[in-house]
N, C-alpha and C. Protein backbone atom coordinates (compact mmCIF):
# COMPACT_ATOMS: atom_id res chain seq x y z
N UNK A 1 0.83 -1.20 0.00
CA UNK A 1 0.00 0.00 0.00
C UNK A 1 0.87 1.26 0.00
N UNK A 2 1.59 1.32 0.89
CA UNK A 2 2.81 2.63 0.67
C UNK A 2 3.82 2.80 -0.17
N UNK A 3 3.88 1.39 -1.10
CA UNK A 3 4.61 1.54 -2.29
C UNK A 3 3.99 2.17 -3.33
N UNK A 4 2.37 1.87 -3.56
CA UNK A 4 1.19 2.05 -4.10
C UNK A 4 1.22 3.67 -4.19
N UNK A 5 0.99 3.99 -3.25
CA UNK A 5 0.98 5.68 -2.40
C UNK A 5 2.15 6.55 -3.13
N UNK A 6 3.48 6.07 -3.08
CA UNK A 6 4.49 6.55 -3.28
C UNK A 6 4.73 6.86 -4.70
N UNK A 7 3.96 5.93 -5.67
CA UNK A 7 4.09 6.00 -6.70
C UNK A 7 3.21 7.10 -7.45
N UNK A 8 1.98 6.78 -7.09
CA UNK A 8 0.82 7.82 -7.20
C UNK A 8 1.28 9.50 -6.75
N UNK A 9 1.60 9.52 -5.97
CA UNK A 9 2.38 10.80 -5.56
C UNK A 9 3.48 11.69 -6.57
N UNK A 10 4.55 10.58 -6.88
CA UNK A 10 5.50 10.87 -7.78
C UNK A 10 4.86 10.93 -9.05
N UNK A 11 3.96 10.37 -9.71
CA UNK A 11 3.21 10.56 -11.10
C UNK A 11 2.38 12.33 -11.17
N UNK A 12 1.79 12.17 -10.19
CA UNK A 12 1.23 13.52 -9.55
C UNK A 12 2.43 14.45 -9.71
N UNK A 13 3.31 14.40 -9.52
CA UNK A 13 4.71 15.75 -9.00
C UNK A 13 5.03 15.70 -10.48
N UNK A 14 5.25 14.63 -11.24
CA UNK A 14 5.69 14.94 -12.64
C UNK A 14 4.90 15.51 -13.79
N UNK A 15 3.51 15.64 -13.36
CA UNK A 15 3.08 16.53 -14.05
C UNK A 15 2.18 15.09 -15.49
N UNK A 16 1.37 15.85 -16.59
CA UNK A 16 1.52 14.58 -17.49
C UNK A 16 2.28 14.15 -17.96
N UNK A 17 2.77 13.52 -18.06
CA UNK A 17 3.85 12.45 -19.12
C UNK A 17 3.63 12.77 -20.52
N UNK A 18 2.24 12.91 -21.28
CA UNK A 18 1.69 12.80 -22.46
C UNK A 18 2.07 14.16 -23.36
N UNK A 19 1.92 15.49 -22.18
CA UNK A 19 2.67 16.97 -22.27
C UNK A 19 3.90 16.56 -23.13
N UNK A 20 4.03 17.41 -23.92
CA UNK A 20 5.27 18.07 -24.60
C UNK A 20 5.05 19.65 -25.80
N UNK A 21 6.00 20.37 -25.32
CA UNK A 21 5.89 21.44 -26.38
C UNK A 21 7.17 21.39 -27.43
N UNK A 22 6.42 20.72 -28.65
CA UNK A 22 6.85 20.89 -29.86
C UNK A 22 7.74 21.91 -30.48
N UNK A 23 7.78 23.55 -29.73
CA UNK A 23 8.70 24.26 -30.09
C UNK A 23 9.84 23.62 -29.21
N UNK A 24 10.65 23.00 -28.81
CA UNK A 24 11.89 22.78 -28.27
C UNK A 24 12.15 22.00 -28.99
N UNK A 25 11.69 21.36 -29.81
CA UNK A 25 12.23 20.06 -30.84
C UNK A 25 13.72 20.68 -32.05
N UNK A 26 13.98 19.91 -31.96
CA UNK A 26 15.60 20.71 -33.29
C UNK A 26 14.76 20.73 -34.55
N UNK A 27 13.40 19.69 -34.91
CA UNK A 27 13.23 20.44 -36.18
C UNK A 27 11.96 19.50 -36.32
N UNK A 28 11.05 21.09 -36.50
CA UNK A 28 9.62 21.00 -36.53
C UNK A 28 9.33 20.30 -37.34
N UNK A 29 8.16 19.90 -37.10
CA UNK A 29 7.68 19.18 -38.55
C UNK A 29 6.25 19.42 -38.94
N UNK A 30 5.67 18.83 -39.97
CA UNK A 30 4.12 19.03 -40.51
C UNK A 30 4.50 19.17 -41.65
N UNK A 31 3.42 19.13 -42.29
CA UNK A 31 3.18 19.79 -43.64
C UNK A 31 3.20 21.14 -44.33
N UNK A 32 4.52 21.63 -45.12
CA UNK A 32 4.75 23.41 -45.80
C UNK A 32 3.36 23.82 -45.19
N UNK A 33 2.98 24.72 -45.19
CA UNK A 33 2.01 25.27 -45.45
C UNK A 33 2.54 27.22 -46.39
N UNK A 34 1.09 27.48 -47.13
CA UNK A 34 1.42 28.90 -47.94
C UNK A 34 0.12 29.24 -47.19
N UNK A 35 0.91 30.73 -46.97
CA UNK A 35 -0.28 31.50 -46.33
C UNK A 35 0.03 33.07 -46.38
N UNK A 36 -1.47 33.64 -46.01
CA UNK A 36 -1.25 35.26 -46.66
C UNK A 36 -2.46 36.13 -45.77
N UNK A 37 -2.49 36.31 -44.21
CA UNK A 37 -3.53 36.55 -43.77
C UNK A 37 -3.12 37.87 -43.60
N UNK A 38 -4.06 39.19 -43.18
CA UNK A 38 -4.22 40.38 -43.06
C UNK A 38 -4.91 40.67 -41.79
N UNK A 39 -4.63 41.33 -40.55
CA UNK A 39 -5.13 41.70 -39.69
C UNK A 39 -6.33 40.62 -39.18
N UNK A 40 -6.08 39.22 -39.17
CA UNK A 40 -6.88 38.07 -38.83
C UNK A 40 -7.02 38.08 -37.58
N UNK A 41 -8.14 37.70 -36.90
CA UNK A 41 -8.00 37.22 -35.17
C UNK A 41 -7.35 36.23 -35.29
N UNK A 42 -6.35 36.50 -34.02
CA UNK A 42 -4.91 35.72 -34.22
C UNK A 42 -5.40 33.82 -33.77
N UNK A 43 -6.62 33.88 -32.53
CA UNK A 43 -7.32 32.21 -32.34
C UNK A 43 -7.43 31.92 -33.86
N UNK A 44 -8.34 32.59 -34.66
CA UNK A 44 -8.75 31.81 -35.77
C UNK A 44 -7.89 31.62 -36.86
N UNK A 45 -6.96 32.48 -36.74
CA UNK A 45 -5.56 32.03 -37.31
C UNK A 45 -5.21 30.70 -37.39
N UNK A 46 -4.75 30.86 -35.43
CA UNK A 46 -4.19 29.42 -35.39
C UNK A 46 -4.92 28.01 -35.49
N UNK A 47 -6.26 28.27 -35.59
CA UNK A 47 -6.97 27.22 -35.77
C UNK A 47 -7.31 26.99 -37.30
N UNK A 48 -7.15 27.77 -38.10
CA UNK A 48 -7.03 28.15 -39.66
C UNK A 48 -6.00 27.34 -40.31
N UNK A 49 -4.83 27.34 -39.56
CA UNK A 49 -3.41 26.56 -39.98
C UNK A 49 -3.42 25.21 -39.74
N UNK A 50 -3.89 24.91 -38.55
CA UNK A 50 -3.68 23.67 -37.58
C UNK A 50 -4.87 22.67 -38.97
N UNK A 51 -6.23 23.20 -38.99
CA UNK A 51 -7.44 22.75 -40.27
C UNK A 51 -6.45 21.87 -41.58
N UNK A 52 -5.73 23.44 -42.10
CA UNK A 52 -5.35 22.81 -43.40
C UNK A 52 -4.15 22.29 -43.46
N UNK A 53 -3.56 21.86 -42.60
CA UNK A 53 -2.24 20.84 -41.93
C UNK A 53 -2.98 19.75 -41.53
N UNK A 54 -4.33 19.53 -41.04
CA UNK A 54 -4.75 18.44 -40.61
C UNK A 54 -4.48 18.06 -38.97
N UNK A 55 -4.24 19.30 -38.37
CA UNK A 55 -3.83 19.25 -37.00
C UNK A 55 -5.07 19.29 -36.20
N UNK A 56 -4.99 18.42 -35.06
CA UNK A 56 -5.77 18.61 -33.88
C UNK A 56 -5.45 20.25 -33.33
N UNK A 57 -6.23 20.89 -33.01
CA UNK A 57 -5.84 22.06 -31.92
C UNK A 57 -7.06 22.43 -30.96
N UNK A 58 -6.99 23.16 -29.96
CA UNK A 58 -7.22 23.77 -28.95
C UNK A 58 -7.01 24.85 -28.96
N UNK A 59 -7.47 26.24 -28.93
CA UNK A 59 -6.70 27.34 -28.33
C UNK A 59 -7.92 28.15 -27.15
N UNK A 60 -7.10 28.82 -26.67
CA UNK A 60 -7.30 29.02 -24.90
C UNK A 60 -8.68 30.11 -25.50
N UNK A 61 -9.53 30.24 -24.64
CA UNK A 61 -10.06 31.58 -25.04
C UNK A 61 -9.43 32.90 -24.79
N UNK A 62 -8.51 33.21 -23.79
CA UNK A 62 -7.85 34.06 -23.34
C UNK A 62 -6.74 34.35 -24.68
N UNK A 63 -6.06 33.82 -25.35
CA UNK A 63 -5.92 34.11 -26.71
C UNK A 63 -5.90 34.84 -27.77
N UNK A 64 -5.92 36.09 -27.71
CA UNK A 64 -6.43 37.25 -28.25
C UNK A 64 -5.52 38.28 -28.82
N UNK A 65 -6.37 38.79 -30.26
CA UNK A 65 -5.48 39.81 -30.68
C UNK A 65 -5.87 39.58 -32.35
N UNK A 66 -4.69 40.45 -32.90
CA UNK A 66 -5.15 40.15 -34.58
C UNK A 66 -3.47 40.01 -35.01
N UNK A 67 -3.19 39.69 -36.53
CA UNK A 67 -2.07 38.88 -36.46
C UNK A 67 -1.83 38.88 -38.30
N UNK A 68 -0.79 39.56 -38.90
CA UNK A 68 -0.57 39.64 -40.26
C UNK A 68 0.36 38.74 -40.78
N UNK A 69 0.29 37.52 -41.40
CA UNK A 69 1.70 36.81 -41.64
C UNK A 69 1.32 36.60 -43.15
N UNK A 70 2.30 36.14 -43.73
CA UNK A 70 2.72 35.86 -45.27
C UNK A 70 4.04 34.36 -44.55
N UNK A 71 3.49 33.27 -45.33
CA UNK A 71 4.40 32.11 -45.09
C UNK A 71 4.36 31.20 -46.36
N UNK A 72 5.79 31.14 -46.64
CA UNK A 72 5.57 30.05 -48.09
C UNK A 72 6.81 29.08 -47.26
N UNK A 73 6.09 27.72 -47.65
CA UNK A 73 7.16 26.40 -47.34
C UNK A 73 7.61 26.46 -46.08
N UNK A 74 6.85 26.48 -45.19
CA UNK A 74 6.74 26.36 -43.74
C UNK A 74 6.04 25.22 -43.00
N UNK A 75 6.79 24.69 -42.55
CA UNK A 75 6.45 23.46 -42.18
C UNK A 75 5.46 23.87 -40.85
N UNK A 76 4.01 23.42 -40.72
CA UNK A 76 3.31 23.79 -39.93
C UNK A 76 3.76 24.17 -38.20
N UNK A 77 4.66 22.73 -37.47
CA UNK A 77 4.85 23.22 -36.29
C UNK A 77 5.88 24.93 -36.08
N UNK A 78 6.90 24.58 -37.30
CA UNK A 78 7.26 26.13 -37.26
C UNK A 78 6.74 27.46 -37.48
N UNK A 79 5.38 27.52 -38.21
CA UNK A 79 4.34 28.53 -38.28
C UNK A 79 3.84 28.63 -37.16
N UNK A 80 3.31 27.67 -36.19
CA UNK A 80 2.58 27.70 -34.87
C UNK A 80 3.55 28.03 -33.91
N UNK A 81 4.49 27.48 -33.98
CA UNK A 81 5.84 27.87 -32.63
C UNK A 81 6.51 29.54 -32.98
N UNK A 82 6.07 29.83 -34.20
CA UNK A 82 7.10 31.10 -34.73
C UNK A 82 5.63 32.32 -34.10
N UNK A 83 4.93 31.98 -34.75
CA UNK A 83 3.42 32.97 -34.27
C UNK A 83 3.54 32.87 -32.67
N UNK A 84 3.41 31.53 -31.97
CA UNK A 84 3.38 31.71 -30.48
C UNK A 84 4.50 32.52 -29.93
N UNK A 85 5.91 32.17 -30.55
CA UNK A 85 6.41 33.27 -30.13
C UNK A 85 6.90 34.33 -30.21
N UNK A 86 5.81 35.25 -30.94
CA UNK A 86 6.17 36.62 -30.99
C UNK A 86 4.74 36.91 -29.91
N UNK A 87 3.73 36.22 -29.54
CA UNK A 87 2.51 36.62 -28.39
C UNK A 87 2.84 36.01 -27.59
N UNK A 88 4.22 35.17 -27.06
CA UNK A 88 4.59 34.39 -25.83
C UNK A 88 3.60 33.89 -25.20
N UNK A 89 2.86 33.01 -26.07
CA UNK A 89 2.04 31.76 -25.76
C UNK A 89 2.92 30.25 -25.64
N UNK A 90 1.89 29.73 -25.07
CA UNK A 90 2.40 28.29 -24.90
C UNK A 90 2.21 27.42 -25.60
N UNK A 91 2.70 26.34 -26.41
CA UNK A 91 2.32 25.06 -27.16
C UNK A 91 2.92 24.29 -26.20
N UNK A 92 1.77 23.09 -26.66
CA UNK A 92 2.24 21.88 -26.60
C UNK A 92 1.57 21.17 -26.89
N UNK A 93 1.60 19.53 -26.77
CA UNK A 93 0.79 18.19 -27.69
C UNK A 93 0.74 17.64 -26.20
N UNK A 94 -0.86 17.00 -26.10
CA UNK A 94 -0.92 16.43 -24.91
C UNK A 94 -2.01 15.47 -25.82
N UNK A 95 -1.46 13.61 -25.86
CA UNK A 95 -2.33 12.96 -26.72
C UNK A 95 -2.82 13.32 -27.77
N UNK A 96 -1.86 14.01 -28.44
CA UNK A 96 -1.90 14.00 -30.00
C UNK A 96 -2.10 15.51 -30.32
N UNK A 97 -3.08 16.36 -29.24
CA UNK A 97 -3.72 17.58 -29.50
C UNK A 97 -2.91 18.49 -29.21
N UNK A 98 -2.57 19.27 -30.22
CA UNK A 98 -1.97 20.67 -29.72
C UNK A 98 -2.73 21.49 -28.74
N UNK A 99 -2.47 22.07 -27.82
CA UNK A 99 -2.84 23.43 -26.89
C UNK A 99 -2.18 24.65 -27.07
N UNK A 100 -3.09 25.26 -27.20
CA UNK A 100 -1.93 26.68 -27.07
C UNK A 100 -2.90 27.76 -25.89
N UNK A 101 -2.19 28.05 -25.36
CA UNK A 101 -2.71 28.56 -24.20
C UNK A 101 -1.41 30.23 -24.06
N UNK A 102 -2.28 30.99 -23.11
CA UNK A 102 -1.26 32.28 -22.54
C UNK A 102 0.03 31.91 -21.71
C-alpha cells in the first residue's frame, strides 16, 4: 500500500507524461504550409493553420489579438511555434492535441 501511495504521488509531482511542447524540438515538422492573412484574429488564425495541416488544436479563449503573416514552405509546427512566439504563448501536444494557451 505505501509503495502504491508513493508512486501515485510521484506521477502527480511529474506533471503529465503525455505533455510536450513541440517548439523545443531541433526540427519541426508538418506539412509546408502557404499562407497570406491580413489583420486576422490571431485564435482563428491558429486554428485556420492547424485545419489545413490536418492538425488537432485547442486554443485558450484568453488568446487574443489580430495577427498579419505571409508564409511560403513552412512546415506547420514552425508557423505555430514562430506565431506563439512573438505573443509568448504556450504550445504543446498532450495525446496528440496541440494546446496553445497564454
Amino acid at each position: 500500500m505505501k509503495r502504491f501511495m508513493v508512486l501515485v504521488l510521484l506521477a502527480a509531482m511529474a506533471g503529465p507524461a503525455a505533455a510536450r511542447s513541440p517548439c523545443a524540438a531541433a526540427r519541426l515538422r508538418g506539412p509546408e504550409l502557404e499562407f497570406a492573412l491580413k489583420g486576422t484574429d490571431l485564435a482563428g488564425a491558429l486554428k485556420l493553420l492547424a485545419e489545413v495541416a490536418g492538425a488537432p488544436i485547442v486554443v485558450s479563449g484568453e488568446v487574443r489579438g489580430r495577427i498579419t503573416m505571409r508564409l511560403r514552405r513552412v512546415p506547420f509546427e514552425q508557423a505555430l511555434c514562430t506565431i506563439a512566439g512573438l505573443r509568448q504563448l504556450r504550445v504543446r501536444i498532450e495525446r496528440g492535441v496541440y494546446l496553445v494557451t497564454l
